[in-house]
N, C-alpha and C. Protein backbone atom coordinates (compact mmCIF):
# COMPACT_ATOMS: atom_id res chain seq x y z
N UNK A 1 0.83 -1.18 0.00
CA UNK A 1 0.00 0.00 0.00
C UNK A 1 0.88 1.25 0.00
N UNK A 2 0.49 2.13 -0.61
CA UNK A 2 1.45 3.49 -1.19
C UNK A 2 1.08 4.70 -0.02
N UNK A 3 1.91 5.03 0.30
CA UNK A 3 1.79 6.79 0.98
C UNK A 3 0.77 7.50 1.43
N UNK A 4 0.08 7.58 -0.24
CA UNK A 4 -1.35 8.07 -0.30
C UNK A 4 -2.48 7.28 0.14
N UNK A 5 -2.64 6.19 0.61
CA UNK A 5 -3.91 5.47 1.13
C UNK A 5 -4.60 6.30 2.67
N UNK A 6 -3.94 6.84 3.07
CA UNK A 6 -4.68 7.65 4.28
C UNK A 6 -5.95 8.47 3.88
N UNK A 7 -5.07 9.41 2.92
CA UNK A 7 -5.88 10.58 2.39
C UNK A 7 -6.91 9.49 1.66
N UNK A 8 -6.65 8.58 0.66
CA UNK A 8 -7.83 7.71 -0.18
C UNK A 8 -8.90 7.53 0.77
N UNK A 9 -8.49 6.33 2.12
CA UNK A 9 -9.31 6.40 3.37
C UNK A 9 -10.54 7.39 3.64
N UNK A 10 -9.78 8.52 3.95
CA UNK A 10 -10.34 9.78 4.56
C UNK A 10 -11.44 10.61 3.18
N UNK A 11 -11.21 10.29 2.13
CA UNK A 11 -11.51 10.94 1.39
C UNK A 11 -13.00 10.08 0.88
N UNK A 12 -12.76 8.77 0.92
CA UNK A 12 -14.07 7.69 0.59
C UNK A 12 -14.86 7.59 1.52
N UNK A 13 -14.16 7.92 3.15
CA UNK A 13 -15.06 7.84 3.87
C UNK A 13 -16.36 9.22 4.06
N UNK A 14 -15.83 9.70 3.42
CA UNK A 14 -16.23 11.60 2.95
C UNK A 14 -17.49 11.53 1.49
N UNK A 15 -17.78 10.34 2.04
CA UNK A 15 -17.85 10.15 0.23
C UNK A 15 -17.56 10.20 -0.94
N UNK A 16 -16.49 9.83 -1.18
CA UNK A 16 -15.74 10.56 -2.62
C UNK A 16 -16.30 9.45 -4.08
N UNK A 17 -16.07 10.14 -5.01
CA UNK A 17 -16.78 9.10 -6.16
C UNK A 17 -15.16 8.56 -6.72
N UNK A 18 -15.24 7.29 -6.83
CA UNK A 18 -14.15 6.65 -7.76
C UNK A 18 -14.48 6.77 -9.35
N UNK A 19 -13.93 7.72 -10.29
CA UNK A 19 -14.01 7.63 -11.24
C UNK A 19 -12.22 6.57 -11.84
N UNK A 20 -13.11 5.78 -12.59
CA UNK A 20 -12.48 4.85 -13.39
C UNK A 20 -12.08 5.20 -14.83
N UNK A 21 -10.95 5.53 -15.40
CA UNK A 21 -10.55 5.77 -16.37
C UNK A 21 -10.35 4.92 -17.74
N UNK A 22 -10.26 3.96 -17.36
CA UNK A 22 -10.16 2.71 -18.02
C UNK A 22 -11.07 2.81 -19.14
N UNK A 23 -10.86 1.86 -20.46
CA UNK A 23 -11.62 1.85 -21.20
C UNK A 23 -12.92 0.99 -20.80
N UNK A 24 -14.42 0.94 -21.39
CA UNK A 24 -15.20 0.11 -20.97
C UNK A 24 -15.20 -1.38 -20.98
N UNK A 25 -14.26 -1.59 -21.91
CA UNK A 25 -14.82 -3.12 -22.19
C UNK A 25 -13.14 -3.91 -20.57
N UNK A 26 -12.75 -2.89 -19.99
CA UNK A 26 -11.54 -3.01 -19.28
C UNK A 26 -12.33 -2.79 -17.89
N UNK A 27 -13.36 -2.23 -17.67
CA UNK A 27 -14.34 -1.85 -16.88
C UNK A 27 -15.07 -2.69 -16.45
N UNK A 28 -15.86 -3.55 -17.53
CA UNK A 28 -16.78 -4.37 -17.65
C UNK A 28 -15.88 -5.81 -17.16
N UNK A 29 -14.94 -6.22 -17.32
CA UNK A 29 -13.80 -7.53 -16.54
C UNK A 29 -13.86 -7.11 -15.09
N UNK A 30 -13.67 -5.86 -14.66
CA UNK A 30 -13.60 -5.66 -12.88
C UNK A 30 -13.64 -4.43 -12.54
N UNK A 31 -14.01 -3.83 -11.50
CA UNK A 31 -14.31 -2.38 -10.75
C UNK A 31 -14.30 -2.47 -9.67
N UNK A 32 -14.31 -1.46 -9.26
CA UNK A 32 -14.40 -0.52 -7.45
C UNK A 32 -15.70 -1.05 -7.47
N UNK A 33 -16.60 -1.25 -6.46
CA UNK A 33 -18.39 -1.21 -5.95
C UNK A 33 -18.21 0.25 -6.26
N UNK A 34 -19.60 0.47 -7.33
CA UNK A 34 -19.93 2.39 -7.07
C UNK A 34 -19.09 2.87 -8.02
N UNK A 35 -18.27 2.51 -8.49
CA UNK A 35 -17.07 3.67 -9.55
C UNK A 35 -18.33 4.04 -10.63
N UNK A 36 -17.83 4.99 -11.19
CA UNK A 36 -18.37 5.45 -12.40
C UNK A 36 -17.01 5.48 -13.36
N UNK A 37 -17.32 4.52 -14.53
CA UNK A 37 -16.17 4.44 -15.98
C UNK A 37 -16.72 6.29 -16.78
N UNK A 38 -15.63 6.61 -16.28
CA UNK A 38 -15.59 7.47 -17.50
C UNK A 38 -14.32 7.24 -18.42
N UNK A 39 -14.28 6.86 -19.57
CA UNK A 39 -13.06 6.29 -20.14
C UNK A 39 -12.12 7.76 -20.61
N UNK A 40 -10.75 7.86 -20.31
CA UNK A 40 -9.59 8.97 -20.82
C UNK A 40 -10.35 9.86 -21.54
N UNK A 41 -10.55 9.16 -22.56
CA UNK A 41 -10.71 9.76 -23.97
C UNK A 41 -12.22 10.57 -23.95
N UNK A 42 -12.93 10.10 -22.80
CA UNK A 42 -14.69 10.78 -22.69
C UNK A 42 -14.32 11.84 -21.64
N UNK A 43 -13.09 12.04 -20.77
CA UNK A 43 -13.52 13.25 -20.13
C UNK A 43 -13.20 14.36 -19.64
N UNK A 44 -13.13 15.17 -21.41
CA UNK A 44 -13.26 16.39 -21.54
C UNK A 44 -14.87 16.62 -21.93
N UNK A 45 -15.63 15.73 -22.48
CA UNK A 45 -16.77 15.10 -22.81
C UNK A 45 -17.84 15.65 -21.30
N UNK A 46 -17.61 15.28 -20.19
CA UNK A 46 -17.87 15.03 -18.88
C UNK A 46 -17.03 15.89 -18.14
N UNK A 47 -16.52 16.59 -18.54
CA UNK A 47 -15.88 17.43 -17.59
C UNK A 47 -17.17 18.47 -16.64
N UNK A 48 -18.24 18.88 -17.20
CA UNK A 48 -18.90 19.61 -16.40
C UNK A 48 -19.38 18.74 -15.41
N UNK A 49 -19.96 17.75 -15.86
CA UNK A 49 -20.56 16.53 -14.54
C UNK A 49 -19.95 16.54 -13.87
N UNK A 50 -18.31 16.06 -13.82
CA UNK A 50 -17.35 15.65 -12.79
C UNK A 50 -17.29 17.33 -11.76
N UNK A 51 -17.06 18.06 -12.70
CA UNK A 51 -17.47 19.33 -11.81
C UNK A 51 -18.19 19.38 -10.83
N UNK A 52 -19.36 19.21 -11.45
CA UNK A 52 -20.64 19.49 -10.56
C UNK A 52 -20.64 18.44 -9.24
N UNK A 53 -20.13 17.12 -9.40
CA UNK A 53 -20.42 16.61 -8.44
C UNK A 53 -19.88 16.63 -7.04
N UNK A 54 -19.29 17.82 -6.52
CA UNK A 54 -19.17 18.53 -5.09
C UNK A 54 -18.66 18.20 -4.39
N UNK A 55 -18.08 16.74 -4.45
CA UNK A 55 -17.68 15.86 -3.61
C UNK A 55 -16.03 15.25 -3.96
N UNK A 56 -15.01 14.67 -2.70
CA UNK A 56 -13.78 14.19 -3.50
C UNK A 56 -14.29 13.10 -4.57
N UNK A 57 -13.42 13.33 -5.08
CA UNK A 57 -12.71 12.23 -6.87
C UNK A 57 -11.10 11.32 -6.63
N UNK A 58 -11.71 10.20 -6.47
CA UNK A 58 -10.48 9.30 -6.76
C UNK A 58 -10.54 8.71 -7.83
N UNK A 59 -9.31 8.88 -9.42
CA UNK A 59 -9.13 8.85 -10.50
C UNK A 59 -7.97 7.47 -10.22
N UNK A 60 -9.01 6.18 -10.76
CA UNK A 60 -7.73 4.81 -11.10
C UNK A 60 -8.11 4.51 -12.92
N UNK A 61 -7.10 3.49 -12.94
CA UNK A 61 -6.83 3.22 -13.79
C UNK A 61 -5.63 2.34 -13.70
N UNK A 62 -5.28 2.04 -15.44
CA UNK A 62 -4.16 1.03 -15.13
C UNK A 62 -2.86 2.05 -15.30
N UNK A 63 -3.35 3.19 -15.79
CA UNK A 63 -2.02 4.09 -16.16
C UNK A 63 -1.80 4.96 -14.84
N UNK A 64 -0.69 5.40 -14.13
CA UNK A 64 -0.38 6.26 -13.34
C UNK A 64 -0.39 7.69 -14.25
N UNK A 65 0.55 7.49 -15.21
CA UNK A 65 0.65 9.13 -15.70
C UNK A 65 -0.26 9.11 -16.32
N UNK A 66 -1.62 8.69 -16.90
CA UNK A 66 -2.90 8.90 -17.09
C UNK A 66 -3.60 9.27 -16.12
N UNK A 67 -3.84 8.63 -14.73
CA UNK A 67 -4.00 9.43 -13.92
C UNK A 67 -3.75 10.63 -13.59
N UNK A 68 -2.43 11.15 -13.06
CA UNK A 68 -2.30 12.06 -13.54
C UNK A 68 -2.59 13.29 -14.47
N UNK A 69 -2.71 13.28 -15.85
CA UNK A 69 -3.06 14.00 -16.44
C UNK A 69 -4.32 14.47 -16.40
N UNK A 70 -5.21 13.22 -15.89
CA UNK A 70 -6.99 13.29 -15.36
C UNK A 70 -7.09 14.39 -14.61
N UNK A 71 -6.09 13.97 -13.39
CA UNK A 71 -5.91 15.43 -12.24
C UNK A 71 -5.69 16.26 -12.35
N UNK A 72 -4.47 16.53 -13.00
CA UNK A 72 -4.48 17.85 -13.40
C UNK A 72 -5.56 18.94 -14.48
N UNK A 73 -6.07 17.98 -15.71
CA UNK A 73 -7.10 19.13 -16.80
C UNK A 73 -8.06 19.08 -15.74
N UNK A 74 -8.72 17.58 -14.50
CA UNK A 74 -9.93 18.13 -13.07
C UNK A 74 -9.55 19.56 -12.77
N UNK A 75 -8.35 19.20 -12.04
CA UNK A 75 -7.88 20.27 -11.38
C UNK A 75 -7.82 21.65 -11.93
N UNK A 76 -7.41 22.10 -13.08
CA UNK A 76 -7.88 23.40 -13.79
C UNK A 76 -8.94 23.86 -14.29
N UNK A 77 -9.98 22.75 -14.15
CA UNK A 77 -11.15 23.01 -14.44
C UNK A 77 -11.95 23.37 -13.00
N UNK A 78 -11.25 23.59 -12.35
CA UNK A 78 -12.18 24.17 -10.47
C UNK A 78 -12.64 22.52 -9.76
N UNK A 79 -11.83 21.52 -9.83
CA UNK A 79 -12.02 20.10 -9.18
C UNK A 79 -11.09 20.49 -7.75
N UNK A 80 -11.22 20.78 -6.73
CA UNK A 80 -10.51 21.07 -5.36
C UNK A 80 -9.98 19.54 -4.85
N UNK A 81 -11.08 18.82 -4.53
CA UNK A 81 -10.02 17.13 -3.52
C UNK A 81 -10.33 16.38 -4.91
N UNK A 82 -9.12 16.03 -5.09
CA UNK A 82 -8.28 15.22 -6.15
C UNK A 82 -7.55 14.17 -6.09
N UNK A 83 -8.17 12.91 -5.98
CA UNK A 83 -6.76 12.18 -5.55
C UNK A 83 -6.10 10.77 -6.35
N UNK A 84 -5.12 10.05 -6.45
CA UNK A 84 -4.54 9.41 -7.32
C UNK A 84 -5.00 8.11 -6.90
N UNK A 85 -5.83 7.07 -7.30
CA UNK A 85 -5.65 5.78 -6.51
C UNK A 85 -5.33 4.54 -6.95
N UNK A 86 -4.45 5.18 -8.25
CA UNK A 86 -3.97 4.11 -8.52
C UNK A 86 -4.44 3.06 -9.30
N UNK A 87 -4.16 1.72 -9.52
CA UNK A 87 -4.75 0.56 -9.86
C UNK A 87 -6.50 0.55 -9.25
N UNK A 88 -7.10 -0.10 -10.07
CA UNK A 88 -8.77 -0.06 -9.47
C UNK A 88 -8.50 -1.24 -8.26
N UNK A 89 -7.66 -2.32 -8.18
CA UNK A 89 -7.14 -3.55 -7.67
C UNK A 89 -7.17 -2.82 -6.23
N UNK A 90 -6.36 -1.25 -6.24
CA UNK A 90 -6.05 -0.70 -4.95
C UNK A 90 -6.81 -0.23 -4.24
N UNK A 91 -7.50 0.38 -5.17
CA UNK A 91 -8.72 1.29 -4.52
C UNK A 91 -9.99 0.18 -3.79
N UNK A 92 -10.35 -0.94 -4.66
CA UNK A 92 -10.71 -1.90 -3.62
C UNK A 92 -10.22 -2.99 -2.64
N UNK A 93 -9.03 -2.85 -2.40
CA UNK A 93 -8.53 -3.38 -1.37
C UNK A 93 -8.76 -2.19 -0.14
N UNK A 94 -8.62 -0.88 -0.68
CA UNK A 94 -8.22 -0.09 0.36
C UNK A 94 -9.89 0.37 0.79
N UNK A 95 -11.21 -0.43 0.12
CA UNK A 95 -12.43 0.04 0.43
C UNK A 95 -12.91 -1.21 1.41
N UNK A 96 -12.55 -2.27 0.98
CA UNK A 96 -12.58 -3.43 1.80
C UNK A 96 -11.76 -2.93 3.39
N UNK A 97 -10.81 -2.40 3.55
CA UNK A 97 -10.26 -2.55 4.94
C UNK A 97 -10.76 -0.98 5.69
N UNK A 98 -11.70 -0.30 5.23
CA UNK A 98 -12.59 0.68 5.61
C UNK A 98 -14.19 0.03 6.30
């Protein structure tokens, strides 16, 4: 488990939405309980939704620096709690021990 699992913790228990980056048919093999797939390539597409929804965002996937890049165009678009979680593998291990 990486560094960042506290803040993940604190942030799901806050309700945060797991958006899944992954393509769908990569989606449809396995997920978080609750994620919403928005795939790379759909969200500039969805960027106002992800906006609107008020709450933290944990962005997995299989790519780190895809992640990344998710966070950051969130983040300039007015997205405030932002966080990296990695593999979807992680994010439900780390929802299971919550």
């Amino acid at each position: 488990m990486g560094i960042g699992n506290g803040k993940i913790k604190k942030a799901l228990r806050r309700g945060a939405v797991v958006i899944d980056i992954r393509t769908a048919a990569e989606f449809d093999r396995g997920k978080v309980p609750d994620s919403i797939n928005i795939p790379v390539d759909r969200i500039n597409i969805n960027l106002k939704r992800v906006v609107q929804m008020n709450r933290p965002i944990i962005i997995c996937s299989n790519s780190h620096s895809e992640n990344e890049r998710v966070i950051e165009l969130l983040k300039a678009n007015g997205v405030n709690e932002i966080h990296n979680g990695g593999n979807w593998t992680t994010i439900s291990s780390i929802m299971r021990s919550i």
